[in-house]
N, C-alpha and C. Protein backbone atom coordinates (compact mmCIF):
# COMPACT_ATOMS: atom_id res chain seq x y z
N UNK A 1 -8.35 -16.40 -40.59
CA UNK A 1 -7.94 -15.06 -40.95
C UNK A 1 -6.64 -14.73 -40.21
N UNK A 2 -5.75 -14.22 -41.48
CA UNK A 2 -4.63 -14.21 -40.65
C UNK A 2 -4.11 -12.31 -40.43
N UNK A 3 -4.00 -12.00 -39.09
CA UNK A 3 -3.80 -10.58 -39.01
C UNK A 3 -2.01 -10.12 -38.76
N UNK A 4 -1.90 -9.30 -39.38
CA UNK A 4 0.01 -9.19 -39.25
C UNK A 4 0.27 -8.60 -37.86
N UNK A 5 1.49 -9.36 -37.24
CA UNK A 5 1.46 -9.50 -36.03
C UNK A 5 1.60 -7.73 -35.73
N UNK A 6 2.40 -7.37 -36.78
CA UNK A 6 2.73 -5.49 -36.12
C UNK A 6 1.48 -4.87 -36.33
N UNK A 7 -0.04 -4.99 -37.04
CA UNK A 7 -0.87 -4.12 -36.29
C UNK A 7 -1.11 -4.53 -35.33
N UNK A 8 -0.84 -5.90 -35.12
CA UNK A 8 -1.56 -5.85 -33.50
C UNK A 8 -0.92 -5.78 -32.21
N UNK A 9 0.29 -5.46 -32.46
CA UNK A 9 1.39 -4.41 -31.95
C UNK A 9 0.89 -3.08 -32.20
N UNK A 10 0.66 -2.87 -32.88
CA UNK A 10 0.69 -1.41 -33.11
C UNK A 10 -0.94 -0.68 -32.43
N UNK A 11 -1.63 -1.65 -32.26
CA UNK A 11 -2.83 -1.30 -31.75
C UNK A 11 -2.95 -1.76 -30.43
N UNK A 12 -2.20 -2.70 -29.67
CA UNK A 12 -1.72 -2.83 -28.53
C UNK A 12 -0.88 -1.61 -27.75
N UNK A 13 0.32 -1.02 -28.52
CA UNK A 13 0.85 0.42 -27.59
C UNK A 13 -0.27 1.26 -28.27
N UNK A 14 -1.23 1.48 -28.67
CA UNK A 14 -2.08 2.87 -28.68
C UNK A 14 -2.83 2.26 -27.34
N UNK A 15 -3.90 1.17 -27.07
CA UNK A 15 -4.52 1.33 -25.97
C UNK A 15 -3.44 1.67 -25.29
N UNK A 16 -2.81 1.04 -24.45
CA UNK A 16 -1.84 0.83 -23.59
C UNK A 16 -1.77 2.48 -23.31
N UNK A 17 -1.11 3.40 -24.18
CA UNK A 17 -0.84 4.19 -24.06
C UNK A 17 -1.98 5.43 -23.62
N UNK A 18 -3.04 4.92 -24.02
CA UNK A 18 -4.49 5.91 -23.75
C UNK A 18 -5.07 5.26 -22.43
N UNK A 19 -4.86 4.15 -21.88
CA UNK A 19 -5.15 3.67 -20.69
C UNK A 19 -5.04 4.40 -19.23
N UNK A 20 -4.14 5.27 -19.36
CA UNK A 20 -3.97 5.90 -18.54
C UNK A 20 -4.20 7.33 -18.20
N UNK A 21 -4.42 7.86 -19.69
CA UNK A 21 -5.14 9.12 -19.73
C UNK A 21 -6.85 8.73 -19.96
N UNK A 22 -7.57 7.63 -19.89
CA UNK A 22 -8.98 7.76 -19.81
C UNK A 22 -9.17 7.49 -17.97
N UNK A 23 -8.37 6.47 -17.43
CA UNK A 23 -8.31 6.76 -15.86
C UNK A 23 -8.26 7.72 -15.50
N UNK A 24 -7.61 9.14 -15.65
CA UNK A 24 -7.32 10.39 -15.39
C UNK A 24 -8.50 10.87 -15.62
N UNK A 25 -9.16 10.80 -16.83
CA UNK A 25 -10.35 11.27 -16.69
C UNK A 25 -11.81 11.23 -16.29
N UNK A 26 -11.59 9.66 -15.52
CA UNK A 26 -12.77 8.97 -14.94
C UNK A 26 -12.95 9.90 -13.67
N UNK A 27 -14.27 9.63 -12.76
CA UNK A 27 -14.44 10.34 -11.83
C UNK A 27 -14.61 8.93 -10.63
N UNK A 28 -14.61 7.56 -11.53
CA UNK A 28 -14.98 6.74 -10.11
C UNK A 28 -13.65 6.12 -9.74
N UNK A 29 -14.11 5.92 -8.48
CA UNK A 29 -12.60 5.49 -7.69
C UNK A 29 -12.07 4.08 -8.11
N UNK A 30 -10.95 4.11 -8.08
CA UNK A 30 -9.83 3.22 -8.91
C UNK A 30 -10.10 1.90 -8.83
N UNK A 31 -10.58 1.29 -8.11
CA UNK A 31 -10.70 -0.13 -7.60
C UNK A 31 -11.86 -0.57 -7.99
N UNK A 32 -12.77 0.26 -8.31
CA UNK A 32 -13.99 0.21 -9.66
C UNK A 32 -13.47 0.06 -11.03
N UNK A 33 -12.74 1.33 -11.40
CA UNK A 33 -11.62 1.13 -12.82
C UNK A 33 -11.34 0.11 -13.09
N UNK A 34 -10.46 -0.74 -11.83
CA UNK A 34 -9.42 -1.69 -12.27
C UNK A 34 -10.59 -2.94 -12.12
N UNK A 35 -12.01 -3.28 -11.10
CA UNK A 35 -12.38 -4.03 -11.68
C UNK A 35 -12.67 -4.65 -12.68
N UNK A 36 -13.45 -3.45 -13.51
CA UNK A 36 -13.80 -3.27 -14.79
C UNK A 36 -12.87 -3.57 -15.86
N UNK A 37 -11.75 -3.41 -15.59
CA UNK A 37 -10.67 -3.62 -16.15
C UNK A 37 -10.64 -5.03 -16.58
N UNK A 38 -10.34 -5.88 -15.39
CA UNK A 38 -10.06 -6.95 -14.96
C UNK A 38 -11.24 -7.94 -16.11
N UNK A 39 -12.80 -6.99 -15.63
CA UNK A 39 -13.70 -7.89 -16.15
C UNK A 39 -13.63 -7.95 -17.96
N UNK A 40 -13.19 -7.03 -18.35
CA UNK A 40 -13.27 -6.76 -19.91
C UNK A 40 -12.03 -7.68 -20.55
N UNK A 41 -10.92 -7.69 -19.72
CA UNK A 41 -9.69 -8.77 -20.08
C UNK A 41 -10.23 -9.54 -20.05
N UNK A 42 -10.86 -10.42 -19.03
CA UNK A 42 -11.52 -11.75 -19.23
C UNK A 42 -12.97 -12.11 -20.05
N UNK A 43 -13.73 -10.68 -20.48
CA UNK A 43 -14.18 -11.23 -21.47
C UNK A 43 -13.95 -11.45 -22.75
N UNK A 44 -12.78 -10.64 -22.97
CA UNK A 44 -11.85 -10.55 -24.49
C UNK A 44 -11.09 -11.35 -24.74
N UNK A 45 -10.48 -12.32 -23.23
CA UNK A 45 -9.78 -13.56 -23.37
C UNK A 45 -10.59 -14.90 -23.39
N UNK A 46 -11.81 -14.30 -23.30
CA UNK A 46 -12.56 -15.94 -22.78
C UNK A 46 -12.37 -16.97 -24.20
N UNK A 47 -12.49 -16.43 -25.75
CA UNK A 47 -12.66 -17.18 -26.92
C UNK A 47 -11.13 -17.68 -26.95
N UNK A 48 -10.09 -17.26 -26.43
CA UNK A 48 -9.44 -17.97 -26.61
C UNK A 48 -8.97 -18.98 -25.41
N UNK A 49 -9.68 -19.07 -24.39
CA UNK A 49 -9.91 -20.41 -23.03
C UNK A 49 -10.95 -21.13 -23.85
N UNK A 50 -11.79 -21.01 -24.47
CA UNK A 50 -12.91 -21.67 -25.27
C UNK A 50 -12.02 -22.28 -26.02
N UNK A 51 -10.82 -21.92 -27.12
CA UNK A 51 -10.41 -22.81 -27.93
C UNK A 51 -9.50 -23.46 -28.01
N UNK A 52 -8.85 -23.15 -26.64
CA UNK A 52 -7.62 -24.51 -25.67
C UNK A 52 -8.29 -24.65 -24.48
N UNK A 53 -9.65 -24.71 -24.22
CA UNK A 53 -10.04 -25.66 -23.63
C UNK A 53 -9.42 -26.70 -22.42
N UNK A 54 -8.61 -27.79 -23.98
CA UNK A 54 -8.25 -28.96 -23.48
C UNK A 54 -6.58 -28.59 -22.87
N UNK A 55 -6.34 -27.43 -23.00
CA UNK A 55 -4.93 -26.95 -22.48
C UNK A 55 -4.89 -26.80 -20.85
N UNK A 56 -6.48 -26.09 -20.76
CA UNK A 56 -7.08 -25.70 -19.26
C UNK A 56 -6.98 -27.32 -18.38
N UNK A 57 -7.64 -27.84 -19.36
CA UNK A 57 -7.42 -28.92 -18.45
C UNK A 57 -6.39 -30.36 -18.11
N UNK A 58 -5.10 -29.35 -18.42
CA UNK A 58 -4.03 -30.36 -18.14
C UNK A 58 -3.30 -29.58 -16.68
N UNK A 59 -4.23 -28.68 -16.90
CA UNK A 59 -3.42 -27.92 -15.32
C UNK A 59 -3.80 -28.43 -13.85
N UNK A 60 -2.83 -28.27 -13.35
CA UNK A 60 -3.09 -29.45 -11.76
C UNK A 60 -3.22 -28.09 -10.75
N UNK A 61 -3.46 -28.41 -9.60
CA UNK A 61 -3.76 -27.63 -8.22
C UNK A 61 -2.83 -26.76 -8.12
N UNK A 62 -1.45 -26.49 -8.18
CA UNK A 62 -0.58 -25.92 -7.89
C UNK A 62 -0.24 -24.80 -9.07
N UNK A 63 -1.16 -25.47 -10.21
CA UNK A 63 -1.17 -24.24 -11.26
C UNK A 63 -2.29 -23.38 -11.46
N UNK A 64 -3.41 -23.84 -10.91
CA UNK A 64 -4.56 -23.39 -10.77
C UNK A 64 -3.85 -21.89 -9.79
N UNK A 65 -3.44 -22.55 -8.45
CA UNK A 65 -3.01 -22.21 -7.37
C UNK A 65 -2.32 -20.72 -7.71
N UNK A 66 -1.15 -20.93 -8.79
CA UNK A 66 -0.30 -19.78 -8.96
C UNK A 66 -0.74 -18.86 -10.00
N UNK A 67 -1.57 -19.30 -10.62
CA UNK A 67 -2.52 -18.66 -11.86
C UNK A 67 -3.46 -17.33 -10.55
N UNK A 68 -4.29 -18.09 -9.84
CA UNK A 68 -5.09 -17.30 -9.35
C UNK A 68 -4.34 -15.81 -8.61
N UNK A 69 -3.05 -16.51 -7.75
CA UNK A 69 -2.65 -15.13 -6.93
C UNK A 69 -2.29 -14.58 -8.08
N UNK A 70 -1.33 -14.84 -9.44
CA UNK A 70 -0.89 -13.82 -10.10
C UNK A 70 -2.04 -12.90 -10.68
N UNK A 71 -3.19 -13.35 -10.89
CA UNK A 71 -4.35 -12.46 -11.03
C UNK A 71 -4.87 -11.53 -9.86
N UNK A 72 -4.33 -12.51 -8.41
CA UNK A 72 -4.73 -11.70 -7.54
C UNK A 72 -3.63 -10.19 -7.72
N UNK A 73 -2.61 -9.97 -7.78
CA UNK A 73 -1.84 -9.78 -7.79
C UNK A 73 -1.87 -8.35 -9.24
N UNK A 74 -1.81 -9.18 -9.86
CA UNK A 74 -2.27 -8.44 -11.36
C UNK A 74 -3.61 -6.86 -10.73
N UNK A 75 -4.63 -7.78 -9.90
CA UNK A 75 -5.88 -6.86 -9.80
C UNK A 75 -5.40 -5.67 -9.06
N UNK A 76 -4.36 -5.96 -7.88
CA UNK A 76 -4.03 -4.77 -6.93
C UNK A 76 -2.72 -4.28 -7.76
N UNK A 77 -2.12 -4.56 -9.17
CA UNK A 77 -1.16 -4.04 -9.72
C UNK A 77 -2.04 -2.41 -10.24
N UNK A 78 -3.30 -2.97 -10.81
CA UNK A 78 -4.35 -2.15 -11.45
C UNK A 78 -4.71 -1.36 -10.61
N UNK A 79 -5.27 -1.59 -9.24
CA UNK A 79 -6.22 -0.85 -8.50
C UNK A 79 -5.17 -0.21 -8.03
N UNK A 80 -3.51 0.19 -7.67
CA UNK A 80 -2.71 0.93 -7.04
C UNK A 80 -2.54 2.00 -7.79
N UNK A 81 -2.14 1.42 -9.39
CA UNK A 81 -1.54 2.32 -10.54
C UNK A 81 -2.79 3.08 -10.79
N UNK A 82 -4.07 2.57 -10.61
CA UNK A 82 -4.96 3.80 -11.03
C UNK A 82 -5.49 4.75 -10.01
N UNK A 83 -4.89 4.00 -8.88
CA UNK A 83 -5.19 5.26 -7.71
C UNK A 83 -3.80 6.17 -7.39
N UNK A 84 -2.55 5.78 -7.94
CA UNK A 84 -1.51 6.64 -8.07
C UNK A 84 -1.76 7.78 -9.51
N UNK A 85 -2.63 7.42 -10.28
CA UNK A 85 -3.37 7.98 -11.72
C UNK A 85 -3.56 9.64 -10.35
N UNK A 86 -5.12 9.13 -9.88
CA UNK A 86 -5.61 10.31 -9.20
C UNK A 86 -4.88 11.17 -8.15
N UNK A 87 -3.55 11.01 -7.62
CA UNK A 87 -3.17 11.63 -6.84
C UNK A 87 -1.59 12.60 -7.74
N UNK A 88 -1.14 11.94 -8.91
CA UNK A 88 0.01 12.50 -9.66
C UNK A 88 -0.59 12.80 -10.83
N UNK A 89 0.62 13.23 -11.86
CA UNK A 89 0.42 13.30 -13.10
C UNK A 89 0.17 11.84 -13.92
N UNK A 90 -0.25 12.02 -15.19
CA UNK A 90 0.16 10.32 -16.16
C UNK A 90 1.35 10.34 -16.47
N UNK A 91 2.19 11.30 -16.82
CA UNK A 91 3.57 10.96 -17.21
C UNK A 91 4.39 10.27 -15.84
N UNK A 92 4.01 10.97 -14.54
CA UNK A 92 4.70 10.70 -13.53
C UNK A 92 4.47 8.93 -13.13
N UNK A 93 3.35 9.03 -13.44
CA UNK A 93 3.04 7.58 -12.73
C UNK A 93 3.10 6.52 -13.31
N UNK A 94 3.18 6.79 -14.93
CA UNK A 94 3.53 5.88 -15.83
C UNK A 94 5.49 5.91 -15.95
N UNK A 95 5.90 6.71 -15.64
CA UNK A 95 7.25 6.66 -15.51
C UNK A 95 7.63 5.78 -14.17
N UNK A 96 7.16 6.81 -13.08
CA UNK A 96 7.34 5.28 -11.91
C UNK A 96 6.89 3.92 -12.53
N UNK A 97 5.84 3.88 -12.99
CA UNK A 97 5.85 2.59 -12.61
C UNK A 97 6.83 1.77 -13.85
N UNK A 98 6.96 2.40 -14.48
CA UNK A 98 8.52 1.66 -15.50
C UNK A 98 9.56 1.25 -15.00
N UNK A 99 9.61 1.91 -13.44
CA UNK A 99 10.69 0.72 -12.79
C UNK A 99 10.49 -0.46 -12.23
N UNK A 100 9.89 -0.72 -12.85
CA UNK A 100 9.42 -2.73 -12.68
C UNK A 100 10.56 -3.51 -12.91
N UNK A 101 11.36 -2.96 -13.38
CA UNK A 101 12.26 -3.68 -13.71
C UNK A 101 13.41 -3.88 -12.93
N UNK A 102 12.95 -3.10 -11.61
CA UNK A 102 14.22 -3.12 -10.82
C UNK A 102 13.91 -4.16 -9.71
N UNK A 103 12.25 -4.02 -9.60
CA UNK A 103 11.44 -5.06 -8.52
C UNK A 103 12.13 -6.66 -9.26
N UNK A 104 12.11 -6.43 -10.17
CA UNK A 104 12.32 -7.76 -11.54
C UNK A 104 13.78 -8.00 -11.18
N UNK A 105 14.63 -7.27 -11.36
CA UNK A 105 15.98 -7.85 -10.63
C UNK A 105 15.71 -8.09 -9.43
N UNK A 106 15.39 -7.53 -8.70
CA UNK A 106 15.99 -8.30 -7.23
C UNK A 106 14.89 -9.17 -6.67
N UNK A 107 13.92 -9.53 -7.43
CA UNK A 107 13.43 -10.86 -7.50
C UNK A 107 14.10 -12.25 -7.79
N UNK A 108 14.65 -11.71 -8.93
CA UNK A 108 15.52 -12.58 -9.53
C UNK A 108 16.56 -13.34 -9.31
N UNK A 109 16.81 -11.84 -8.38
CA UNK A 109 18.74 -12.46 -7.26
C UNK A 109 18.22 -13.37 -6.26
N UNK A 110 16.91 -12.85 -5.64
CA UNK A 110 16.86 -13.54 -4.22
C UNK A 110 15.96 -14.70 -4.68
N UNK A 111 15.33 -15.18 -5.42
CA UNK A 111 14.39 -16.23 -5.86
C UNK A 111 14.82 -17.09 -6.49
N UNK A 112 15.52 -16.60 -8.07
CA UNK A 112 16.24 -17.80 -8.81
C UNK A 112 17.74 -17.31 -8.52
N UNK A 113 18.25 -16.79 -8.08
CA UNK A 113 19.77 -16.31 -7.59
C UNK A 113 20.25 -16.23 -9.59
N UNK A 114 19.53 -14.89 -10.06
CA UNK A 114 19.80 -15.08 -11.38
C UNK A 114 21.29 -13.84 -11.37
N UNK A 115 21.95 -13.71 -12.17
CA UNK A 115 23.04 -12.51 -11.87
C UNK A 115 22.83 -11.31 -12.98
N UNK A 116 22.98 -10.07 -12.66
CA UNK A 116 22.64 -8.93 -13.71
C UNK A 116 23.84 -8.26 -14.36
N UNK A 117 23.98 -8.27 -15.33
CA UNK A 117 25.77 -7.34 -16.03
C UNK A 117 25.48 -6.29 -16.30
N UNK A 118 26.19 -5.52 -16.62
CA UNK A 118 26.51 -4.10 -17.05
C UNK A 118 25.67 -3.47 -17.34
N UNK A 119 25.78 -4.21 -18.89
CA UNK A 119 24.19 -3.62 -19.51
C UNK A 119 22.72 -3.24 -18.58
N UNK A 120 22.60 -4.62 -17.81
CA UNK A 120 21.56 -4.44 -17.27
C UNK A 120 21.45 -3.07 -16.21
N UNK A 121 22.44 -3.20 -15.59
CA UNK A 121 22.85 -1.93 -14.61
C UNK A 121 22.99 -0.42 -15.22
N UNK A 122 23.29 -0.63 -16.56
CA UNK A 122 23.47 1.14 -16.85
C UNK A 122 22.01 1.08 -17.59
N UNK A 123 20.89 0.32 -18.01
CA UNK A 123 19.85 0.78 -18.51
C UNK A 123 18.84 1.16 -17.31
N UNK A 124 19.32 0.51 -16.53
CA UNK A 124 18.36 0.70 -14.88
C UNK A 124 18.38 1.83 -14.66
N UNK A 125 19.86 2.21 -14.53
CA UNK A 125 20.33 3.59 -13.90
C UNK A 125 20.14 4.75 -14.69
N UNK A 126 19.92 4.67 -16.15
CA UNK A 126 18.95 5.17 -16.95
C UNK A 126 17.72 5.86 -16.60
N UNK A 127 16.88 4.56 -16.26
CA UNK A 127 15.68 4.39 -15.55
C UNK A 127 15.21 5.38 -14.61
N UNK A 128 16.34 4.84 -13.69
CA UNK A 128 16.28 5.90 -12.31
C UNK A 128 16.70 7.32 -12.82
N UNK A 129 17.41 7.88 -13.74
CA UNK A 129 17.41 9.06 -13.87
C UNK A 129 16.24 9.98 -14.16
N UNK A 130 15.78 8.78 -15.40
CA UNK A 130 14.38 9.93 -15.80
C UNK A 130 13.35 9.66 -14.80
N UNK A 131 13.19 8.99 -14.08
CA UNK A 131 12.50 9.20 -13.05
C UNK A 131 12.75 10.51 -12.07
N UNK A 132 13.50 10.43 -11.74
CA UNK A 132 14.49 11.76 -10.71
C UNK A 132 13.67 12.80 -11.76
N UNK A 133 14.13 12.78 -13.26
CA UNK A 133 13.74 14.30 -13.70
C UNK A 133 12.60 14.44 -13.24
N UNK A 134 11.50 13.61 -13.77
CA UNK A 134 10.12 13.80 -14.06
C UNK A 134 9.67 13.75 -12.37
N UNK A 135 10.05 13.38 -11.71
CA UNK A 135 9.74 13.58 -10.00
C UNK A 135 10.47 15.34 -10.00
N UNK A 136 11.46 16.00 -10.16
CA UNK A 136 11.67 17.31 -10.14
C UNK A 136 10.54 18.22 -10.49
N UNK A 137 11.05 17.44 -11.92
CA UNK A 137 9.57 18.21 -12.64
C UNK A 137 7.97 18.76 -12.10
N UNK A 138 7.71 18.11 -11.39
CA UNK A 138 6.26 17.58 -10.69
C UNK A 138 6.37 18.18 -9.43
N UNK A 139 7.79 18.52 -8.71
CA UNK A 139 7.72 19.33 -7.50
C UNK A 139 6.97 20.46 -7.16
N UNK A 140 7.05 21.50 -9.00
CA UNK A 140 6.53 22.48 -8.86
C UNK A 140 5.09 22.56 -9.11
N UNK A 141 4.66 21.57 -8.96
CA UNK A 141 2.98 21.25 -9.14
C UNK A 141 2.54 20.97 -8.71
N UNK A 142 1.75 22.14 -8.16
CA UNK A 142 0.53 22.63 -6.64
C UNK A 142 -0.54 22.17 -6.93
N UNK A 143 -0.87 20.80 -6.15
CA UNK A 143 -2.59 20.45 -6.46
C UNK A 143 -3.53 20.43 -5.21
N UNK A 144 -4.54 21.18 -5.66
CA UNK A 144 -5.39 21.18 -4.65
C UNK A 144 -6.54 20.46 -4.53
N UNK A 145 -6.71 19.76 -3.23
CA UNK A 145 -7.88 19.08 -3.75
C UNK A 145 -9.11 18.88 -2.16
N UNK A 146 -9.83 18.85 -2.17
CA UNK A 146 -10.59 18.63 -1.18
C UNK A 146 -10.43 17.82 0.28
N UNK A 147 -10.45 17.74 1.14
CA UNK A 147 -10.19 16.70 2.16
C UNK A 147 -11.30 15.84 2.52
């Protein structure tokens, strides 16, 4: 069965996009969320480790190795962003965290010494603007919450 790749684009940014307003509305703490998280990706990915299998097993120690931290990695990406969920807004925290892309350059410079042009620099700085707004924005929003 063959499915067209844009619904499943198109049903990929709807979760994506509701992901962060059902965290907002959870009451358990984030690192529960993001387990859960974690566990439902891997049961929704398992049929397709079932049907490359034999792909799994061309991987050696050092890929095993870098597979696992990036999951490690991946899990505290989840458990931060959904505990930055409970302390801001969703627009705010989904806007921060859209600057990934700046962690992503200067990974890039200092790891593969990759170089960034223009373009790349005025969409960043983009970036950083609407951030600035939506951090203004949010100044005037008094939350109270228990100690």
């Amino acid at each position: 069965m063959k499915v067209p790749v844009g619904l499943l684009f198109l049903i990929s940014i709807i979760c994506i996009s509701f992901s962060a307003i059902f965290v907002k509305w959870s009451d358990a703490p984030a690192t529960i969320i993001s387990m859960y998280r974690m566990y439902l990706a891997c049961f929704i990915l398992l049929p397709i480790v079932w049907l490359k299998k034999a792909e799994f097993k061309k991987l050696i120690g050092k890929d095993w190795l870098i597979l696992s931290v990036a999951g490690i990695f991946l899990g505290l990406h989840f458990a931060l962003w959904f505990g930055s969920l409970k302390l801001t807004t969703v627009a705010s925290s989904t806007i921060i965290l859209s600057l990934q892309p700046i962690v992503a350059l200067i990974g890039g410079y200092f790891i593969y010494k990759e170089r960034a042009n223009a373009f790349t620099f005025t969409t960043i700085g983009i970036s950083v603007i609407g951030v600035a707004l939506v951090a203004w924005g949010d100044l005037g929003i008094v939350v109270h919450r228990p100690l």
